[in-house]
PDB file of N, CA and C in Angstrom:
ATOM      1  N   UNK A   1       0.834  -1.184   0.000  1.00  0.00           N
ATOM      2  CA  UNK A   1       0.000   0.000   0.000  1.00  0.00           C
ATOM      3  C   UNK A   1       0.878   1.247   0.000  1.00  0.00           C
ATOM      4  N   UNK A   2       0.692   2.183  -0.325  1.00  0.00           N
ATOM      5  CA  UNK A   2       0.944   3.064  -0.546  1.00  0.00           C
ATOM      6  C   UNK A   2       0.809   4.147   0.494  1.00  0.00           C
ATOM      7  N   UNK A   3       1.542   5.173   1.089  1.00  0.00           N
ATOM      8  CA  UNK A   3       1.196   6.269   2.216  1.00  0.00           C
ATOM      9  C   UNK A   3       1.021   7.416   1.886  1.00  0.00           C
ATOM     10  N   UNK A   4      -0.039   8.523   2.122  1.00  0.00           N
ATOM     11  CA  UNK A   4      -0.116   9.516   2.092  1.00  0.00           C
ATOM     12  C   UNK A   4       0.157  10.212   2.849  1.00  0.00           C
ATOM     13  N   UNK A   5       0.982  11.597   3.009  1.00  0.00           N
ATOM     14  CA  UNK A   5       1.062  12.812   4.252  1.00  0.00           C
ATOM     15  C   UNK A   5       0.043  13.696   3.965  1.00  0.00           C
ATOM     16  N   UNK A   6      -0.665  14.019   5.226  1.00  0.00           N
ATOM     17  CA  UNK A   6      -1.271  15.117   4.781  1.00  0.00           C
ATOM     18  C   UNK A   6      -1.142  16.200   6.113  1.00  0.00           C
ATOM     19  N   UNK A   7      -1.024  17.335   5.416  1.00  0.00           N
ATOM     20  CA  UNK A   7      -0.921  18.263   6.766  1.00  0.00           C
ATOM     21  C   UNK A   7      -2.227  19.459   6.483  1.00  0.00           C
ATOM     22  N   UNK A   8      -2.894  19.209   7.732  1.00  0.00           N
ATOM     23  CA  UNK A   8      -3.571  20.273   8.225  1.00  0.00           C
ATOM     24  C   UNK A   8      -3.151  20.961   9.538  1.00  0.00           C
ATOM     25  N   UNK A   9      -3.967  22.405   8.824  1.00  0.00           N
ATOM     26  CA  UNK A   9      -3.849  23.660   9.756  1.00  0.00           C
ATOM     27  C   UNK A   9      -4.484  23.477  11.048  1.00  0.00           C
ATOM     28  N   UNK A  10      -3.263  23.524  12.256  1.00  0.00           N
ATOM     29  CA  UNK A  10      -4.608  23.632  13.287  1.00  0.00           C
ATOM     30  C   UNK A  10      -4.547  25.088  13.987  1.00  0.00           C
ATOM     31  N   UNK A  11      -5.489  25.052  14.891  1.00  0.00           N
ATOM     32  CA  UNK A  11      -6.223  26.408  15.098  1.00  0.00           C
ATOM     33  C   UNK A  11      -4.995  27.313  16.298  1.00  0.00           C
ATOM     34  N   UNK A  12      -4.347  26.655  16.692  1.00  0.00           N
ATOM     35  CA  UNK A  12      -3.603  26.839  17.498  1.00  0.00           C
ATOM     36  C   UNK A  12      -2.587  25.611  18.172  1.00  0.00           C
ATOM     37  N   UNK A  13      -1.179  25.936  18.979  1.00  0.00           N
ATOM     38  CA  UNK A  13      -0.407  25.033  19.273  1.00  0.00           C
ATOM     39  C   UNK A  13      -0.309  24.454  20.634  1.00  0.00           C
ATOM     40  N   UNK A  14      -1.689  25.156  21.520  1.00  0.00           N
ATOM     41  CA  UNK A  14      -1.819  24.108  22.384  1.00  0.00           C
ATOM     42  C   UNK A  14      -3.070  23.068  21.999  1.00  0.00           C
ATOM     43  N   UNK A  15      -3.880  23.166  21.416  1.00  0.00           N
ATOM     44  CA  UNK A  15      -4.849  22.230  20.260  1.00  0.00           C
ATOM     45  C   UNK A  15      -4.065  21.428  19.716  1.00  0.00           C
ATOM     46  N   UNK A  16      -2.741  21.527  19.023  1.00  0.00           N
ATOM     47  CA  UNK A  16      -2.139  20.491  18.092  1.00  0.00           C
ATOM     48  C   UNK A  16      -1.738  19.394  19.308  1.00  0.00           C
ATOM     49  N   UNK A  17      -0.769  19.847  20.944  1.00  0.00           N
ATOM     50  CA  UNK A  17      -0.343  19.572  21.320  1.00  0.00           C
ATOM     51  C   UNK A  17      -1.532  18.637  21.970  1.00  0.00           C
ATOM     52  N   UNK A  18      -2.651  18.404  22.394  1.00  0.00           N
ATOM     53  CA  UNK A  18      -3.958  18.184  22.953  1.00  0.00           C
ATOM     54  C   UNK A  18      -4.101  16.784  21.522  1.00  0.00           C
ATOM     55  N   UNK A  19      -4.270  17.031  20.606  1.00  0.00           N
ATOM     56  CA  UNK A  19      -3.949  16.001  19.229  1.00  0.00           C
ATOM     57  C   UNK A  19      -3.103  15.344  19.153  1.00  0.00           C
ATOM     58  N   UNK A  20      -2.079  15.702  19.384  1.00  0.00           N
ATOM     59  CA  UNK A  20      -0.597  14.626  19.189  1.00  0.00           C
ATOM     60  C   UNK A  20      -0.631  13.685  20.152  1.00  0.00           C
ATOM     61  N   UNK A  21      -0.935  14.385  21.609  1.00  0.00           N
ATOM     62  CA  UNK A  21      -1.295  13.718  23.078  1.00  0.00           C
ATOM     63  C   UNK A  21      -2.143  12.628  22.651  1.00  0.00           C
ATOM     64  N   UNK A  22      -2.891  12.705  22.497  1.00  0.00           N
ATOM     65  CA  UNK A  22      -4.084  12.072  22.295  1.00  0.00           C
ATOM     66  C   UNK A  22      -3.944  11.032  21.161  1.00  0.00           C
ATOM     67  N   UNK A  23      -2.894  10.881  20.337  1.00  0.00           N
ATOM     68  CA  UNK A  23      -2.784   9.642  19.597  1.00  0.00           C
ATOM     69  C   UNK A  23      -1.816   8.594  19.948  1.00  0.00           C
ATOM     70  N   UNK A  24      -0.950   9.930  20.985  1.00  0.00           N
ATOM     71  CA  UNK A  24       0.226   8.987  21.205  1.00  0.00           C
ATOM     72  C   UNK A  24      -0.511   8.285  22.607  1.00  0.00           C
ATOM     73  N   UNK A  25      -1.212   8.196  23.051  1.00  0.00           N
ATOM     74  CA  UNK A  25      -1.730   7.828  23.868  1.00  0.00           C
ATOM     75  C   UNK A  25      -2.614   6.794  23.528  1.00  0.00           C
ATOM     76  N   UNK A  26      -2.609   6.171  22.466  1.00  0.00           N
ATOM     77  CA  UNK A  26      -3.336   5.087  21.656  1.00  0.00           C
ATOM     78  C   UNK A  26      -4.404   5.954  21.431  1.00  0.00           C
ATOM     79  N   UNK A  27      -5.273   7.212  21.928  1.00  0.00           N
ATOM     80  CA  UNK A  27      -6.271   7.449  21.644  1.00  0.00           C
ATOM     81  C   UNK A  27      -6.652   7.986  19.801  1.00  0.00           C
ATOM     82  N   UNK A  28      -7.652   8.224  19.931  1.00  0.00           N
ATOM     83  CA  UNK A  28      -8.058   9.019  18.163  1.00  0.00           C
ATOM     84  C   UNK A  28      -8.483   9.889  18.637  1.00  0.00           C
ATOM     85  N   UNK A  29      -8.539  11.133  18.025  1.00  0.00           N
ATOM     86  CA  UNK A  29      -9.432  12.520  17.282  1.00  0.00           C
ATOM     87  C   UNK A  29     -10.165  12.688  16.404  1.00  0.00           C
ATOM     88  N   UNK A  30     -11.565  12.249  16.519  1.00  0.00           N
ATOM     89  CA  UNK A  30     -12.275  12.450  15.739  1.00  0.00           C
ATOM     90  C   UNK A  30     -12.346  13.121  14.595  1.00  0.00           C
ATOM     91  N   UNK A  31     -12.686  14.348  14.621  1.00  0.00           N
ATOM     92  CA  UNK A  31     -12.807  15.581  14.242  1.00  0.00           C
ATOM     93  C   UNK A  31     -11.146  15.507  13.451  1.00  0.00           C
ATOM     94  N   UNK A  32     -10.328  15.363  13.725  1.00  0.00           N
ATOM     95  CA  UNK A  32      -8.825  15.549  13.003  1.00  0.00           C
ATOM     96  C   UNK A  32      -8.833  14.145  12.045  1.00  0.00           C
ATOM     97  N   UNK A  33      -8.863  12.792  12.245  1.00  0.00           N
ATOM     98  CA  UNK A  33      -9.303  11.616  11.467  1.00  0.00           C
ATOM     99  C   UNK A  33     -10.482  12.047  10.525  1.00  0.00           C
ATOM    100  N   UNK A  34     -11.514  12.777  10.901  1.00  0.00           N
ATOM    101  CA  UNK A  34     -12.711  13.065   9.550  1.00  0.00           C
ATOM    102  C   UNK A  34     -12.125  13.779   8.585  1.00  0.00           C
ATOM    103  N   UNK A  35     -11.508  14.994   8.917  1.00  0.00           N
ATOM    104  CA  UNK A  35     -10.633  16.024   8.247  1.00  0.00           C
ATOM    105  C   UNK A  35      -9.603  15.657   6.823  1.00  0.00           C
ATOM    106  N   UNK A  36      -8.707  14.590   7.959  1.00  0.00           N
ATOM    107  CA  UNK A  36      -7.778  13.782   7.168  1.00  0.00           C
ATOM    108  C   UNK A  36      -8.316  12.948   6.285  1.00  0.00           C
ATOM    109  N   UNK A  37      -9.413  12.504   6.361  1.00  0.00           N
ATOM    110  CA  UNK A  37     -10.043  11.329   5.089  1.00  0.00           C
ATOM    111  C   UNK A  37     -10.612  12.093   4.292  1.00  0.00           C
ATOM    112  N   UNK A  38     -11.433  13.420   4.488  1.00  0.00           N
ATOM    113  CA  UNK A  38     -11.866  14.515   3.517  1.00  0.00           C
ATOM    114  C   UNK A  38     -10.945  14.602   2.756  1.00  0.00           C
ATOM    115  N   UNK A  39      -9.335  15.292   3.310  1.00  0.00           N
ATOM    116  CA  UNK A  39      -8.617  15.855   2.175  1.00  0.00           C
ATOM    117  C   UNK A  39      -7.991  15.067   1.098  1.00  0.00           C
ATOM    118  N   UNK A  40      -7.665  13.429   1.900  1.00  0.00           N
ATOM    119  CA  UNK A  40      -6.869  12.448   1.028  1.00  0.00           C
ATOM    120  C   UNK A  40      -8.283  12.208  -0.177  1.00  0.00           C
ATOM    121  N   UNK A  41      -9.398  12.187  -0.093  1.00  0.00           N
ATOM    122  CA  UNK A  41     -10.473  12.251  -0.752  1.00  0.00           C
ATOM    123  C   UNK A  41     -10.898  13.031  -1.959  1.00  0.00           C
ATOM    124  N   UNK A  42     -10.325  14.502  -1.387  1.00  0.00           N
ATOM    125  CA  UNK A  42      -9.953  15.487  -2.368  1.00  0.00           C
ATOM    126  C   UNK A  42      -9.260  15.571  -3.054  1.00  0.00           C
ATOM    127  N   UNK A  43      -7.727  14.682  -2.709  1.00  0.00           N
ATOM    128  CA  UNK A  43      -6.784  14.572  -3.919  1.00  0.00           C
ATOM    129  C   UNK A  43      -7.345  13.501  -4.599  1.00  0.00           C
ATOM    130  N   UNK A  44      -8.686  12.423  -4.852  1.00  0.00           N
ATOM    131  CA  UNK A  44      -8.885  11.683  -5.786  1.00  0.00           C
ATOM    132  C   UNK A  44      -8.192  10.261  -5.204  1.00  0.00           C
ATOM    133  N   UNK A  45      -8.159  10.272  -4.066  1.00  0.00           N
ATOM    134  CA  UNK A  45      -7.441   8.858  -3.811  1.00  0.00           C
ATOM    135  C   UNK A  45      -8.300   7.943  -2.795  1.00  0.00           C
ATOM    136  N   UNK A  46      -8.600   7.001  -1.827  1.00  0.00           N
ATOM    137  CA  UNK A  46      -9.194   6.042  -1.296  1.00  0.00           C
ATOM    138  C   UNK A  46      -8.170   5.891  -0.119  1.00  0.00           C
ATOM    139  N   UNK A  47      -8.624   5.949   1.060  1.00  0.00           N
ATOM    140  CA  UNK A  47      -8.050   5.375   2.204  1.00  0.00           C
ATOM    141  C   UNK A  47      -8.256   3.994   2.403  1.00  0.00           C
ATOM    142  N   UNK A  48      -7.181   3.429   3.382  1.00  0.00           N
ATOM    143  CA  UNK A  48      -7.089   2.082   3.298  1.00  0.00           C
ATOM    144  C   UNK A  48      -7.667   1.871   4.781  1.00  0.00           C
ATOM    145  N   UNK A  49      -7.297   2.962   5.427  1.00  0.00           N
ATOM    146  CA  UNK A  49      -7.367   2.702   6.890  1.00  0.00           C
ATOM    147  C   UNK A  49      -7.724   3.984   7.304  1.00  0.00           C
ATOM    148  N   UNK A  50      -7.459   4.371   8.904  1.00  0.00           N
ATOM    149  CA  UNK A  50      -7.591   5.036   9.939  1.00  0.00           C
ATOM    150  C   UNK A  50      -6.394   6.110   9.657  1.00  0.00           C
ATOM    151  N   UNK A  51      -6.180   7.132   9.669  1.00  0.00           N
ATOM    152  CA  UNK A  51      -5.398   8.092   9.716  1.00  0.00           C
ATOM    153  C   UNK A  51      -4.434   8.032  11.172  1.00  0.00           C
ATOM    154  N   UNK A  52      -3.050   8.064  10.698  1.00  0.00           N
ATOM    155  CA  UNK A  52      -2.071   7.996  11.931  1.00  0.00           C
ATOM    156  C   UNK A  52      -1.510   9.773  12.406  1.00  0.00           C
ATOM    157  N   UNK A  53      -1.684  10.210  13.209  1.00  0.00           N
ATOM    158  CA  UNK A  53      -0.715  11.456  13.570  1.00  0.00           C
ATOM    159  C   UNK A  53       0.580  11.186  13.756  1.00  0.00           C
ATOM    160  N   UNK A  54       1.638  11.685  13.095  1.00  0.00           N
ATOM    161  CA  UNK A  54       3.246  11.696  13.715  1.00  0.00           C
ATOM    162  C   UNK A  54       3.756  12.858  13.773  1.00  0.00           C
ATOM    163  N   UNK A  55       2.869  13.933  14.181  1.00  0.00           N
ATOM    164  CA  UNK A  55       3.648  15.118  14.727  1.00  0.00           C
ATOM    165  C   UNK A  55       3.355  16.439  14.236  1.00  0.00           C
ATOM    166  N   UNK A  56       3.557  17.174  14.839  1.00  0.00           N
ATOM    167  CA  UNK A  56       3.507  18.709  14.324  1.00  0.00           C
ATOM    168  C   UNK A  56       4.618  19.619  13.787  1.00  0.00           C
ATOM    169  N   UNK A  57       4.046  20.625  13.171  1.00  0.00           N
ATOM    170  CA  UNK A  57       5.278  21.538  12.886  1.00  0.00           C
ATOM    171  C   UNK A  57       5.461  22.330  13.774  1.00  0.00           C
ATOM    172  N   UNK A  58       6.624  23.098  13.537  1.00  0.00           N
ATOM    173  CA  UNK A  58       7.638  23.895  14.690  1.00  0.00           C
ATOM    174  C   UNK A  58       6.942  25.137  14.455  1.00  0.00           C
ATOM    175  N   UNK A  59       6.732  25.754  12.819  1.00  0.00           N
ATOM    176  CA  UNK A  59       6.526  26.995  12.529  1.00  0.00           C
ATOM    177  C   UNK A  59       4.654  27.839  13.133  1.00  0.00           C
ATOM    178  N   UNK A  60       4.549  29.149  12.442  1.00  0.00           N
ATOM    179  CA  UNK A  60       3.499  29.648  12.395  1.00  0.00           C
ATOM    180  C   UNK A  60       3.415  29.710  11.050  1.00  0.00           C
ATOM    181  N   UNK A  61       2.262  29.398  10.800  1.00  0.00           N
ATOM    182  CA  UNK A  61       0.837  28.225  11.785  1.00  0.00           C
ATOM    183  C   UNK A  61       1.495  27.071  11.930  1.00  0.00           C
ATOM    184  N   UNK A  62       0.692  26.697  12.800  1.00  0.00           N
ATOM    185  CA  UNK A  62       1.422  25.035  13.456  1.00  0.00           C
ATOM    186  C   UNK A  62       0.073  24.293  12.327  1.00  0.00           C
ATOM    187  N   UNK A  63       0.665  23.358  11.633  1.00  0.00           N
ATOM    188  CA  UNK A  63       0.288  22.224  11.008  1.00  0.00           C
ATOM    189  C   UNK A  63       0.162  21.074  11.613  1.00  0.00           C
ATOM    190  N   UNK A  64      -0.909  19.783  11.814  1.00  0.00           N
ATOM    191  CA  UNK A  64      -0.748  18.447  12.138  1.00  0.00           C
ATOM    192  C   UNK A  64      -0.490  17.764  11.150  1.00  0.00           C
ATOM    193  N   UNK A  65       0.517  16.764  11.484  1.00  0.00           N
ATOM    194  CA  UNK A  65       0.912  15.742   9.943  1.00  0.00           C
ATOM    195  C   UNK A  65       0.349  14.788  10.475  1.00  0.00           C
ATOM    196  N   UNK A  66       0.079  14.056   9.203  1.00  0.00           N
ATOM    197  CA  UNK A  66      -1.108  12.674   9.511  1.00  0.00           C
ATOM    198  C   UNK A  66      -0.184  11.850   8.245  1.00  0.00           C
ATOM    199  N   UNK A  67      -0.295  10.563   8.447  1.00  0.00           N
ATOM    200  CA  UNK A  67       0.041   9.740   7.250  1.00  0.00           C
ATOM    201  C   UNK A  67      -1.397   8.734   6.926  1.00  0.00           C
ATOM    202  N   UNK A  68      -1.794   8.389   6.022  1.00  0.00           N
ATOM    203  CA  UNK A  68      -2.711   7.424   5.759  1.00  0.00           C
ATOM    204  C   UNK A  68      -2.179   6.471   4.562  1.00  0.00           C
ATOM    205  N   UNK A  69      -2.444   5.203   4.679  1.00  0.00           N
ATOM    206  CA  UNK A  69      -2.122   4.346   3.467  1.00  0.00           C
ATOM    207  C   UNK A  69      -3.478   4.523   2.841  1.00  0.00           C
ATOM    208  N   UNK A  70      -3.367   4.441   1.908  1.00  0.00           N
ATOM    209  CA  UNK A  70      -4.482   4.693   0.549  1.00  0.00           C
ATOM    210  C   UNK A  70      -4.279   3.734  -0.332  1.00  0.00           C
ATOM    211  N   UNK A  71      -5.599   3.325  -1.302  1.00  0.00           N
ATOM    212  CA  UNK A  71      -5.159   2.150  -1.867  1.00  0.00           C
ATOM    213  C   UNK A  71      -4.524   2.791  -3.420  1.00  0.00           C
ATOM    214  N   UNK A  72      -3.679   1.676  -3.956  1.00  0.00           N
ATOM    215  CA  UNK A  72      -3.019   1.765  -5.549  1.00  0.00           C
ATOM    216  C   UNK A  72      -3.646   2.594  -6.341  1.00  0.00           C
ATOM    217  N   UNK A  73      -3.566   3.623  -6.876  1.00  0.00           N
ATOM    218  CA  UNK A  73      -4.242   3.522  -8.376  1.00  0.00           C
ATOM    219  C   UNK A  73      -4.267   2.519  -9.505  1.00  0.00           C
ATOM    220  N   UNK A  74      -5.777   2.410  -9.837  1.00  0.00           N
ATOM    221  CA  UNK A  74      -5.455   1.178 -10.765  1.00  0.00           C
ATOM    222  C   UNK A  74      -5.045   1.817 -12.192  1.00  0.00           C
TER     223      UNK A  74
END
């Protein structure tokens, strides 16, 4: 399978930090997992699975990175 990155904007960097927490903690984010399957959706592609968080950016705006495997193009 194949992986996608996708980074969304979040609203602020104690919110991202509240998100990152929260996956590394085995938990999910709703609301950030719906987001992430919208946009991989928008580029025309198919998720395979559940959207993973691995981290944020340093800069302004703080971004969440997500990876998702998506299936092949046929």
């Amino acid at each position: 399978m194949a992986t996608m990155r996708i980074e969304l904007r979040a609203a602020d960097r104690a919110e991202a930090r509240r998100i990152v927490h929260a996956y590394g903690d085995g938990g999910r984010h709703r609301p950030s997992d719906d987001a992430v399957l919208a946009e991989v959706e928008r580029h025309g592609r198919t998720a395979a699975g559940l959207p993973e968080c691995v981290g944020m950016t340093n800069g302004q705006p703080v971004y969440l990175k997500s990876d998702v495997e998506v299936y092949p193009e046929v």
